[in-house]
Protein backbone atom coordinates (compact mmCIF):
# COMPACT_ATOMS: atom_id res chain seq x y z
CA UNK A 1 -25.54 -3.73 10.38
CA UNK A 2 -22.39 -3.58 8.24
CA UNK A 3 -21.40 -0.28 7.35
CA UNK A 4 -19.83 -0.18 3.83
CA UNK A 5 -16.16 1.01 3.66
CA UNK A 6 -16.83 4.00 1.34
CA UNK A 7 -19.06 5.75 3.99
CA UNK A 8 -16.36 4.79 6.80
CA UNK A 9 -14.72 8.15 8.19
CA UNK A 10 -11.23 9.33 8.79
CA UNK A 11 -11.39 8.48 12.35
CA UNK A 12 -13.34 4.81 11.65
CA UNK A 13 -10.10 3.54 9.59
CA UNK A 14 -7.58 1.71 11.76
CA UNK A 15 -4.82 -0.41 11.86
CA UNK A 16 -7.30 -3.50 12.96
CA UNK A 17 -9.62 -2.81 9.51
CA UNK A 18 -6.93 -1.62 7.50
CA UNK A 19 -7.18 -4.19 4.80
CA UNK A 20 -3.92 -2.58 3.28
CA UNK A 21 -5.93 -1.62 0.30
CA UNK A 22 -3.15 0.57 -0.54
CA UNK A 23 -1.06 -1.93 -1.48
CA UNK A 24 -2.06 -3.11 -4.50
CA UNK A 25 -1.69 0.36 -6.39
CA UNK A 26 1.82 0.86 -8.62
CA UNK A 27 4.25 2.35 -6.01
CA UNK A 28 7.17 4.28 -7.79
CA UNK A 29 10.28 4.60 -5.91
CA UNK A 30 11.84 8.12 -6.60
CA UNK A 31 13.94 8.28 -3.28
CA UNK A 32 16.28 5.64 -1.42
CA UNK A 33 14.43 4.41 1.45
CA UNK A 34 16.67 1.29 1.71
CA UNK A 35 14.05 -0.76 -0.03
CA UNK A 36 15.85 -4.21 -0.12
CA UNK A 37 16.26 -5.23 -4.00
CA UNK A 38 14.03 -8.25 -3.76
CA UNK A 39 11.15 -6.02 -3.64
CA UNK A 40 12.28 -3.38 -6.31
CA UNK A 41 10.80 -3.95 -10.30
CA UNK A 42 12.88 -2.29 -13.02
CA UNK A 43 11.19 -1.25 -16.09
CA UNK A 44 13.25 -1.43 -19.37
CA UNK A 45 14.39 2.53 -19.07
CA UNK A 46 15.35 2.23 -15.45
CA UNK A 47 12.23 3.31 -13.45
CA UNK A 48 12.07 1.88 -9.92
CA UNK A 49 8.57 0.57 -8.71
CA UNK A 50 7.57 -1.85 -6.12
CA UNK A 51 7.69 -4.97 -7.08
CA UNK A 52 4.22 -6.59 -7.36
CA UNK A 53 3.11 -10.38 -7.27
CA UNK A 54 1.25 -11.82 -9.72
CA UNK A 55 -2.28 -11.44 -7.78
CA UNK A 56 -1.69 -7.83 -7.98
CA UNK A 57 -0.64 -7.60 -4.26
CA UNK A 58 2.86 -5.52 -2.92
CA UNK A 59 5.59 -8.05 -2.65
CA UNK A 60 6.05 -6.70 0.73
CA UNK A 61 2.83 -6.85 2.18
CA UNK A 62 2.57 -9.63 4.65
CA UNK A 63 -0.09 -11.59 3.60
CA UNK A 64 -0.99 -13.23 7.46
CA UNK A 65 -1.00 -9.94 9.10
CA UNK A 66 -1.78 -7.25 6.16
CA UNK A 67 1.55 -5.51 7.70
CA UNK A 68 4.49 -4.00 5.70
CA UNK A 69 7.59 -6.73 5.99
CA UNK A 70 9.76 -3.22 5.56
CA UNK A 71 7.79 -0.07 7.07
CA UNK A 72 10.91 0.82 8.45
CA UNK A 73 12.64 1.20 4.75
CA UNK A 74 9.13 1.83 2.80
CA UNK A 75 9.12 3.86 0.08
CA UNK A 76 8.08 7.80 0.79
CA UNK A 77 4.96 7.41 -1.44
CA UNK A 78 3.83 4.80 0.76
CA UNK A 79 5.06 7.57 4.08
CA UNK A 80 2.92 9.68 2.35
CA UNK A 81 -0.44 8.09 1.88
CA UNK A 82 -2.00 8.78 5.20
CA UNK A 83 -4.84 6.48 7.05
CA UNK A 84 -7.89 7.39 6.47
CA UNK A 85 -7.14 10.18 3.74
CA UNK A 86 -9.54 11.15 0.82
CA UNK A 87 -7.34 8.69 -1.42
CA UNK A 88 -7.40 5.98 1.58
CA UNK A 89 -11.33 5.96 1.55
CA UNK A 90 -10.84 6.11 -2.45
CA UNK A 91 -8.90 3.16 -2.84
CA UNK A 92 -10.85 1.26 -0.42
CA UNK A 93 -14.44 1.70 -1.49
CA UNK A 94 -13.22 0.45 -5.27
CA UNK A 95 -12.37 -2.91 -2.89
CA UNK A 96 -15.99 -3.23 -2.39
């Protein structure tokens, strides 16, 4: 029995089943994190967001893995958006 990722829990939401769902929202960058430039979309009045591929995907999002190529310099929205939060079980039931 497959148990649909809306009804998952806080504690059922894991690195291993992940499916980085978070990483295809708009990510704006409003502190330095050291985000290296090739990841960083401008918009014409200057506002910093993570850049995003043409599928909709995070430019930084290792697409083998589902791992962040820069956790170490990710952006402190991305910090913020905890495992297995209300938004996390959000975002990932609109996947289904």
């Amino acid at each position: 029995m497959t148990i649909p990722l809306k009804d998952l829990s806080s504690s059922e939401v894991t690195c291993s089943n992940c499916r980085a769902c978070c990483c295809r929202l708009e990510v704006m960058l409003i502190t330095d994190t050291g985000v290296p430039e090739r990841h960083i979309a401008r918009d014409r009045w200057g506002g910093e967001t993570m850049r995003r591929l043409d599928d909709g995907w995070c430019s930084a999002l290792d697409r083998d893995t589902f791992l962040c190529t820069i956790y170490e310099n990710r952006p402190w929205i991305c910090r913020e958006f905890e495992m297995g939060s209300d938004e996390c079980l959000d975002e990932r039931a609109e996947m289904l």
